[in-house]
PDB file of N, CA and C in Angstrom:
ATOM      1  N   UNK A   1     -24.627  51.492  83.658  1.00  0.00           N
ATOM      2  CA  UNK A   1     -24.449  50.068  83.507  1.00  0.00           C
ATOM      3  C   UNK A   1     -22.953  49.779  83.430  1.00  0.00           C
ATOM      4  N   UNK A   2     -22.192  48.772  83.990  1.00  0.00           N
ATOM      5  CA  UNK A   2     -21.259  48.343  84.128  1.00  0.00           C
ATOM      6  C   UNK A   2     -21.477  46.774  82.976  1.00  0.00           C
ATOM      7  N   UNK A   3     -19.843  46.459  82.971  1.00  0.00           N
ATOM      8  CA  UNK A   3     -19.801  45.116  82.524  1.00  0.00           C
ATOM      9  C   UNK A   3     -18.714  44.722  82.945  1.00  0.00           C
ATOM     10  N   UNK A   4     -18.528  43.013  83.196  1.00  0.00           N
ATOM     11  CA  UNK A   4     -17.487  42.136  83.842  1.00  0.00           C
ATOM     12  C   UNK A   4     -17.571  41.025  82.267  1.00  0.00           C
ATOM     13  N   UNK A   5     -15.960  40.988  82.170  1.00  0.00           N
ATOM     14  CA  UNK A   5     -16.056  39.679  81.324  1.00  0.00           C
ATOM     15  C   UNK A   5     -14.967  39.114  81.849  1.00  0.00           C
ATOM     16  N   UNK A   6     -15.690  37.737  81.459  1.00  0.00           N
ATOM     17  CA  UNK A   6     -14.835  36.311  82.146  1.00  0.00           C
ATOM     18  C   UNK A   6     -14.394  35.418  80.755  1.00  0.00           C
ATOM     19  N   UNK A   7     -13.105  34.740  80.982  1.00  0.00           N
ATOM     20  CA  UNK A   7     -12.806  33.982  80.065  1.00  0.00           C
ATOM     21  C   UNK A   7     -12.339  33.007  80.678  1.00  0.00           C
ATOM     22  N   UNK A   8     -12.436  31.688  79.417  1.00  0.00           N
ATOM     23  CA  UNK A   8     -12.269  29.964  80.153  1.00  0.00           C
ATOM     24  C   UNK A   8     -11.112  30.100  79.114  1.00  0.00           C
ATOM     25  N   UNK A   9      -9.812  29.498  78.735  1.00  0.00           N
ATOM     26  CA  UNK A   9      -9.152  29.587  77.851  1.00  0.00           C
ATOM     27  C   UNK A   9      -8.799  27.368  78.343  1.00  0.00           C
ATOM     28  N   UNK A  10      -9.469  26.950  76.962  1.00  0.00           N
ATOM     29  CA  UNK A  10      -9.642  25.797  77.208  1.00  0.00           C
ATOM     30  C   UNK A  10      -8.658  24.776  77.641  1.00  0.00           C
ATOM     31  N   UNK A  11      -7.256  24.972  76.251  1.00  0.00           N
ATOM     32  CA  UNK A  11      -5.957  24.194  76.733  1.00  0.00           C
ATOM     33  C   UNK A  11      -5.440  24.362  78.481  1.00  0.00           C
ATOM     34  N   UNK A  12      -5.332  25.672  78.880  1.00  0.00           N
ATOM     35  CA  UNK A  12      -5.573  25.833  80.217  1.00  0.00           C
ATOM     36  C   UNK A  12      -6.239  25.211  81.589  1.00  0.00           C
ATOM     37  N   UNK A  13      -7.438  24.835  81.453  1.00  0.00           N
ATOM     38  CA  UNK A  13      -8.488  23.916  82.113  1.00  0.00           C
ATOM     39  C   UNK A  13      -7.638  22.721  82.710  1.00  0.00           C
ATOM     40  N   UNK A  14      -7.885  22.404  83.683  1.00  0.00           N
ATOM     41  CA  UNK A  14      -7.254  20.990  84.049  1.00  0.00           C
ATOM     42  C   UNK A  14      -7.698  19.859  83.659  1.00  0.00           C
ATOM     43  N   UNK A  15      -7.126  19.030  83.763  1.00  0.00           N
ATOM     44  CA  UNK A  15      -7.586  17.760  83.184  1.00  0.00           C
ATOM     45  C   UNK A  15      -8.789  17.126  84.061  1.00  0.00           C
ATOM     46  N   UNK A  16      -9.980  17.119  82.976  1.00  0.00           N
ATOM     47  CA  UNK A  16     -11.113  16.627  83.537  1.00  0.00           C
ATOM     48  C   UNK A  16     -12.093  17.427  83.900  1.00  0.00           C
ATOM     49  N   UNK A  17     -11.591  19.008  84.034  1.00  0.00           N
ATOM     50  CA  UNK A  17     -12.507  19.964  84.410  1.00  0.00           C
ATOM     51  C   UNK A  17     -13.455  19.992  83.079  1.00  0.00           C
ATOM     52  N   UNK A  18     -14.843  20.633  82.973  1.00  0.00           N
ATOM     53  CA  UNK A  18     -15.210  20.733  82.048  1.00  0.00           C
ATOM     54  C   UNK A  18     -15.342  22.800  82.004  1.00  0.00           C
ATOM     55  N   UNK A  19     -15.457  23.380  80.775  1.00  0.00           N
ATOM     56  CA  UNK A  19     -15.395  24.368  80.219  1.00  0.00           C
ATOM     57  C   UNK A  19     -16.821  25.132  81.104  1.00  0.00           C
ATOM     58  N   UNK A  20     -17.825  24.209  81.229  1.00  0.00           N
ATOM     59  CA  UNK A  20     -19.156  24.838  81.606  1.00  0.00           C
ATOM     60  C   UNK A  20     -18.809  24.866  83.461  1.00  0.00           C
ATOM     61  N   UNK A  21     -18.275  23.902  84.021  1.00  0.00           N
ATOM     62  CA  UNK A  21     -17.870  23.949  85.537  1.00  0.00           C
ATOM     63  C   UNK A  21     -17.063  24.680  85.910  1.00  0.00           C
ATOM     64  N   UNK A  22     -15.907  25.400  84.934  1.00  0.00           N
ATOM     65  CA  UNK A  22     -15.016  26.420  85.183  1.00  0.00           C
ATOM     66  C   UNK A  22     -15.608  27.961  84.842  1.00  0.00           C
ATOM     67  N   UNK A  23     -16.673  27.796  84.011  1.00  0.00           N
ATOM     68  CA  UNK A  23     -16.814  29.224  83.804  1.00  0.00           C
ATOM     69  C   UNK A  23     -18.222  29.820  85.244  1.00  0.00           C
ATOM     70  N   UNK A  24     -19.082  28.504  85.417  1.00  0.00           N
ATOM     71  CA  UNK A  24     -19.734  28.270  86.644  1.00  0.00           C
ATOM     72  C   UNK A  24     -19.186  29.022  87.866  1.00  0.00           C
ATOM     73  N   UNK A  25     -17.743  28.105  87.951  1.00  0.00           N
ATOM     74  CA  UNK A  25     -16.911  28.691  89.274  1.00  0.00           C
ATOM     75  C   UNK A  25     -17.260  30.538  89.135  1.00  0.00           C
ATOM     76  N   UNK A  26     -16.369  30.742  87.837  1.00  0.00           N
ATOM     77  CA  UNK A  26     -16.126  32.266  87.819  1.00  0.00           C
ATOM     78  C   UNK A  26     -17.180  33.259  88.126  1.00  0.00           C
ATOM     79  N   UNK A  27     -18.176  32.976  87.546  1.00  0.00           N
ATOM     80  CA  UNK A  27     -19.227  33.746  87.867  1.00  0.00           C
ATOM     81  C   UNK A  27     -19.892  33.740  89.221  1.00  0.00           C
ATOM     82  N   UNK A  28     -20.107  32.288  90.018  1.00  0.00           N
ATOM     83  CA  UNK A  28     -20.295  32.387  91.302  1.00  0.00           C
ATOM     84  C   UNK A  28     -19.489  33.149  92.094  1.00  0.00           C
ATOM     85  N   UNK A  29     -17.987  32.888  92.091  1.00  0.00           N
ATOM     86  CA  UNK A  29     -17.183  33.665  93.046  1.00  0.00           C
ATOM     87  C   UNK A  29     -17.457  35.201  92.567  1.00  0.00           C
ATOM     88  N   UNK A  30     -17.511  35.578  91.423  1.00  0.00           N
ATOM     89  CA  UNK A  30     -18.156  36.744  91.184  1.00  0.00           C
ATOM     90  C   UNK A  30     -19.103  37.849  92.124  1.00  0.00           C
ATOM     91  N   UNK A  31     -20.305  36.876  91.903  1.00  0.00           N
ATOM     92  CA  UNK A  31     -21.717  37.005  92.987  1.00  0.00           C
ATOM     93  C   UNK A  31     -21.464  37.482  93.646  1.00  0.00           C
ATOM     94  N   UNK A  32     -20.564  36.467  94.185  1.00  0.00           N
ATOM     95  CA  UNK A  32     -20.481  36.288  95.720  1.00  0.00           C
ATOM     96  C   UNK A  32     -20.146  37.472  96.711  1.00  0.00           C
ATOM     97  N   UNK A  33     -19.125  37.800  95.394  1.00  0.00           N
ATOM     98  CA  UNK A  33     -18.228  38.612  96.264  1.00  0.00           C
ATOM     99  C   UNK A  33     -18.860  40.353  96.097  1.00  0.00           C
ATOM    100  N   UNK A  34     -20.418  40.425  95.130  1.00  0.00           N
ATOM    101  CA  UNK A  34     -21.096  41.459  94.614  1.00  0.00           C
ATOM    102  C   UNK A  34     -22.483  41.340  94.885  1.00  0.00           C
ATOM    103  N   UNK A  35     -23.057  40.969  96.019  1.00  0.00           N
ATOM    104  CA  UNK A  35     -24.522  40.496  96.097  1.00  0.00           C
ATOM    105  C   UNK A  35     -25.569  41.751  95.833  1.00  0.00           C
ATOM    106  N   UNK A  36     -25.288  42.786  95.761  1.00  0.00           N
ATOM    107  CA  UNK A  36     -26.030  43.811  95.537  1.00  0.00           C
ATOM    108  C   UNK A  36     -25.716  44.289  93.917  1.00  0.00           C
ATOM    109  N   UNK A  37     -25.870  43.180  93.237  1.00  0.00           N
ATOM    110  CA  UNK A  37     -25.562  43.298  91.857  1.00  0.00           C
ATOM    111  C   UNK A  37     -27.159  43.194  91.187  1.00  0.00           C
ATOM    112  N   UNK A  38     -27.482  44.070  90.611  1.00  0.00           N
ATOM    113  CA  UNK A  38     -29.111  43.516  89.434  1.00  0.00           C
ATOM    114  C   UNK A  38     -28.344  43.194  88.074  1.00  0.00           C
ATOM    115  N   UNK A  39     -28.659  42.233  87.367  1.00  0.00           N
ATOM    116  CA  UNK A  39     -28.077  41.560  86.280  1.00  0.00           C
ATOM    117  C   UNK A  39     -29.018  41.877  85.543  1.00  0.00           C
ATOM    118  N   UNK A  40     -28.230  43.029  84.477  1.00  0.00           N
ATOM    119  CA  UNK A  40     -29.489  43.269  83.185  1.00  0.00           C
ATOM    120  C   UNK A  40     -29.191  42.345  82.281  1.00  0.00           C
ATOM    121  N   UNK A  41     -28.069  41.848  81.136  1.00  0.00           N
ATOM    122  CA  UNK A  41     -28.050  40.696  80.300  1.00  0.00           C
ATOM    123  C   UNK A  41     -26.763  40.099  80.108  1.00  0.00           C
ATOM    124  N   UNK A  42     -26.394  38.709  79.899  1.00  0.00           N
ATOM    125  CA  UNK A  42     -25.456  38.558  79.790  1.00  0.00           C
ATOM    126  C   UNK A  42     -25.378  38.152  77.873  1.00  0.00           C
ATOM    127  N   UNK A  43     -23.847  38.131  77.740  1.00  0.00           N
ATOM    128  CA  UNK A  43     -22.901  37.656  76.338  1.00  0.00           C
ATOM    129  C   UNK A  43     -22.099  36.643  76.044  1.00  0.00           C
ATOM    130  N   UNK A  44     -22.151  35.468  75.699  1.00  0.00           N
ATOM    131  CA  UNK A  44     -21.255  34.807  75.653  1.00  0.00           C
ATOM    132  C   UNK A  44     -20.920  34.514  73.841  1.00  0.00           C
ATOM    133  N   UNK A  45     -19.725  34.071  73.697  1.00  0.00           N
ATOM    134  CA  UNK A  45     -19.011  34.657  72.816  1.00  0.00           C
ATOM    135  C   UNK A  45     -17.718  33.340  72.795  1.00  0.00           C
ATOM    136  N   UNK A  46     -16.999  32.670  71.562  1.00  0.00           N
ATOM    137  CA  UNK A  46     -16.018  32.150  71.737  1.00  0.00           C
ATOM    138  C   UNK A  46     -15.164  32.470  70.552  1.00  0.00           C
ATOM    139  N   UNK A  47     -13.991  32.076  70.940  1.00  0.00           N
ATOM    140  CA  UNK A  47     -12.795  33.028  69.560  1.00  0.00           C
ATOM    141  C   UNK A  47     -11.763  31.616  69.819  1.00  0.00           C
ATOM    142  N   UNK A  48     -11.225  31.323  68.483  1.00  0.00           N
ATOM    143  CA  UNK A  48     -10.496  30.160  67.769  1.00  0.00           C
ATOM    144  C   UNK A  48      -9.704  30.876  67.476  1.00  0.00           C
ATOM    145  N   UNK A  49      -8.236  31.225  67.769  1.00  0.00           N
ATOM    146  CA  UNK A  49      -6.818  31.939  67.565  1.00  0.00           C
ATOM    147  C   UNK A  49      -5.521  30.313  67.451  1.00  0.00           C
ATOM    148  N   UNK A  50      -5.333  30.814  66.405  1.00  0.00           N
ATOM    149  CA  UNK A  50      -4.851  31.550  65.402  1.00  0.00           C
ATOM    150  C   UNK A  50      -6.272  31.047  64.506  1.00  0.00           C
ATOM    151  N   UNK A  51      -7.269  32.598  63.866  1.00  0.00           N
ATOM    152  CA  UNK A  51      -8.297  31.798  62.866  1.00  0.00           C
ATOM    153  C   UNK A  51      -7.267  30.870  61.740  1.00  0.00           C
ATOM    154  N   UNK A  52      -8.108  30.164  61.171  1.00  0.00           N
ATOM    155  CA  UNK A  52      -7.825  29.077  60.056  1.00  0.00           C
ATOM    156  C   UNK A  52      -8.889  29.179  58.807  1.00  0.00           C
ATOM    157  N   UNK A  53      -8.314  30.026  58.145  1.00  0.00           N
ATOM    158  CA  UNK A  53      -9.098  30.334  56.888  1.00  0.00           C
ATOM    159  C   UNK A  53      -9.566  29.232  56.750  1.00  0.00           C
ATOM    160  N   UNK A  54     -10.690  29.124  55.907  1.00  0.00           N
ATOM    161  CA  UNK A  54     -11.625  27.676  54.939  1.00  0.00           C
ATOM    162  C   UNK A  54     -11.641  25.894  56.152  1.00  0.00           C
ATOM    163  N   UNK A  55     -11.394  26.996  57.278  1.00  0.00           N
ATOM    164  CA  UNK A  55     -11.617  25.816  57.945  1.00  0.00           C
ATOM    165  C   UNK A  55      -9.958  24.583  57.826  1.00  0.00           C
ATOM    166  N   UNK A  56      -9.241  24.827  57.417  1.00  0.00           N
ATOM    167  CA  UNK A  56      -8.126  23.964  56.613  1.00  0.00           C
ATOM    168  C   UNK A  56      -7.364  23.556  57.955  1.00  0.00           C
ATOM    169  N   UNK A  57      -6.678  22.786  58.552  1.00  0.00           N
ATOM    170  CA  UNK A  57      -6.052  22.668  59.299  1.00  0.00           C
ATOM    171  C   UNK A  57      -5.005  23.200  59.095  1.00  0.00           C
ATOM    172  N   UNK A  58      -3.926  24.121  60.282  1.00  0.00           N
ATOM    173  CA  UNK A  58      -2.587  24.682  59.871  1.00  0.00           C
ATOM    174  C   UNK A  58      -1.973  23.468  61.146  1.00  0.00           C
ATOM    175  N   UNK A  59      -0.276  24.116  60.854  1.00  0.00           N
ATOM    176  CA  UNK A  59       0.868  23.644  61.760  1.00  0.00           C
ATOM    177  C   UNK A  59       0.890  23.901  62.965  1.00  0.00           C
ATOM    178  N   UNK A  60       0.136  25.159  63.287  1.00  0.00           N
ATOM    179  CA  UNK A  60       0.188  26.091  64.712  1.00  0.00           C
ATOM    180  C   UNK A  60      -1.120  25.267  65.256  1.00  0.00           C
ATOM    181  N   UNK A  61      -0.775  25.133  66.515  1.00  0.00           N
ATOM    182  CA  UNK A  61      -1.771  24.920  67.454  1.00  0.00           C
ATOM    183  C   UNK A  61      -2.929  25.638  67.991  1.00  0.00           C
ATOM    184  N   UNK A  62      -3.835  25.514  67.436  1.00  0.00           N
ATOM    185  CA  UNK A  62      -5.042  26.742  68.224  1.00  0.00           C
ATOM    186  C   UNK A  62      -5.585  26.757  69.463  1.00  0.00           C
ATOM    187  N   UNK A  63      -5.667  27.749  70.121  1.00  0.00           N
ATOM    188  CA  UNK A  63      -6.352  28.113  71.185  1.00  0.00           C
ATOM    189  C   UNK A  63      -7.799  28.517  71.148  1.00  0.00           C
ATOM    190  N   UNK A  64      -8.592  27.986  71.728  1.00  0.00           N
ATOM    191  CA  UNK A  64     -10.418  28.561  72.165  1.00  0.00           C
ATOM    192  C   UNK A  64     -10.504  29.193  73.565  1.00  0.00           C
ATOM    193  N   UNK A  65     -11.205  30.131  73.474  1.00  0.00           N
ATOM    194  CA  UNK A  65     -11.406  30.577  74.440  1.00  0.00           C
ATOM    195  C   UNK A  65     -12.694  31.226  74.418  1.00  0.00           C
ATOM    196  N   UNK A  66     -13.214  31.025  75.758  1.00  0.00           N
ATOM    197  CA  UNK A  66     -14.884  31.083  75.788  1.00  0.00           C
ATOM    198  C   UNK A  66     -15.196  32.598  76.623  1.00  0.00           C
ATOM    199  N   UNK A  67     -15.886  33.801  76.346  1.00  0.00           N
ATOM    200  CA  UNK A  67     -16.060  34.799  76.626  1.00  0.00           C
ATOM    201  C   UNK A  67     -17.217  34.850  77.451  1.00  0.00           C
ATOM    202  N   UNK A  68     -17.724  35.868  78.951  1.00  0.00           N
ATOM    203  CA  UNK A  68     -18.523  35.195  78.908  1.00  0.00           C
ATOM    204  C   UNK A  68     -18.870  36.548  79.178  1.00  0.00           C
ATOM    205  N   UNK A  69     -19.765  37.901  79.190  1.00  0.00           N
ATOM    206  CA  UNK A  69     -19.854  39.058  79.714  1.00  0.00           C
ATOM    207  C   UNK A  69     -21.149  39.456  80.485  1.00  0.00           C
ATOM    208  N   UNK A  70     -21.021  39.480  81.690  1.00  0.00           N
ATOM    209  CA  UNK A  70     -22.306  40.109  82.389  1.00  0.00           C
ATOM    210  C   UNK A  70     -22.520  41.405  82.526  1.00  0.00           C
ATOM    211  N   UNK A  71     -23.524  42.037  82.200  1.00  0.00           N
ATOM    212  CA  UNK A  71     -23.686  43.424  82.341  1.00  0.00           C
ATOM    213  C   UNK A  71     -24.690  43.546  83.394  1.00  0.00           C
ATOM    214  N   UNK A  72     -24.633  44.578  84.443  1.00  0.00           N
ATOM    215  CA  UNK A  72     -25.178  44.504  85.423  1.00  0.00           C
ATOM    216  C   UNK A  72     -25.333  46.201  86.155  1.00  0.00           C
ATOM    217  N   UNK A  73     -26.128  46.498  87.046  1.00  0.00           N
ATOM    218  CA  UNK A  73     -26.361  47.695  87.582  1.00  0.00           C
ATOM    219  C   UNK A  73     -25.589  47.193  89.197  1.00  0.00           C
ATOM    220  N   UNK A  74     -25.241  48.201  89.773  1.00  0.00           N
ATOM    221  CA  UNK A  74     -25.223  48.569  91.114  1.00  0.00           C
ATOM    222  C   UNK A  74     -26.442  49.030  91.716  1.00  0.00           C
ATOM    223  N   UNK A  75     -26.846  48.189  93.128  1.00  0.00           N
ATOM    224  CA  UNK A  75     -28.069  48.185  93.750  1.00  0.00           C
ATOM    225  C   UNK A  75     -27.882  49.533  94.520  1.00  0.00           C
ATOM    226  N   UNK A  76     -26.908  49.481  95.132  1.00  0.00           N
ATOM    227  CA  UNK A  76     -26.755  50.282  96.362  1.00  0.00           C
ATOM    228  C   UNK A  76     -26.001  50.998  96.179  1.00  0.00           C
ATOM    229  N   UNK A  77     -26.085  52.407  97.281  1.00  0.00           N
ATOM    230  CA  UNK A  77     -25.410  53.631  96.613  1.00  0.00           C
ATOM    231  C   UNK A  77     -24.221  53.593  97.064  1.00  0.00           C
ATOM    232  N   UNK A  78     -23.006  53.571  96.803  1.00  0.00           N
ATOM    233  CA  UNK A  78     -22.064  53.789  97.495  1.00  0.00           C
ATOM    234  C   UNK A  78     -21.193  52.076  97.533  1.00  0.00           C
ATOM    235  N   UNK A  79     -21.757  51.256  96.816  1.00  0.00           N
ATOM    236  CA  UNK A  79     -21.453  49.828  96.448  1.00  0.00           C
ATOM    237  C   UNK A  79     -20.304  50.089  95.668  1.00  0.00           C
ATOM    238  N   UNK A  80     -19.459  48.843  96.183  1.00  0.00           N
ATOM    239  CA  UNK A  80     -17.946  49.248  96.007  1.00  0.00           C
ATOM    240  C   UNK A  80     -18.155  48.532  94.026  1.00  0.00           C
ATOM    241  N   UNK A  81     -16.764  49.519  93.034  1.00  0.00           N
ATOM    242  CA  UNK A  81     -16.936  49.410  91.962  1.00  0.00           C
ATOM    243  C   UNK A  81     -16.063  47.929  91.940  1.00  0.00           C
ATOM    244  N   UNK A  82     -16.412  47.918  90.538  1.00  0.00           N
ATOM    245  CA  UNK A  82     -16.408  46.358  90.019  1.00  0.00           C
ATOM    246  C   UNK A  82     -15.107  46.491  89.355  1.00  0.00           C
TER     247      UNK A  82
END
């Protein structure tokens, strides 16, 4: 079993894109470019840097970023690695 992880890092995103249409993109062009992929499960996962103890607001600006991990088999023998 292999795994691919993708990340949306939100401040990043263009204006107007949404978080679910960018991570969409990633995984399609993914596919696309792997059609002899079997998809055993995926992970998604998001992380708030710098954490903020008790929830409190700090001075530093935080970043989110959305994880997204597919784990998957190779169909075919000799299918180029990921």
């Amino acid at each position: 079993m292999k795994a691919k992880i993708f990340e949306v890092i939100l401040h990043k995103l263009p204006s107007g894109k949404s978080p679910a249409t960018a991570l969409e993109e990633l995984l399609n062009q993914f596919l696309a470019q792997y059609p002899d992929l079997q998809l055993v499960s995926s992970h998604m996962s998001t992380l708030v840097t710098p954490a903020e103890p008790n929830a409190m607001p700090q001075t530093v600006e935080s970043s989110i970023v959305i994880f997204c991990t597919l784990f998957y088999n190779t169909l075919r023998t000799g299918a180029a690695t990921v």
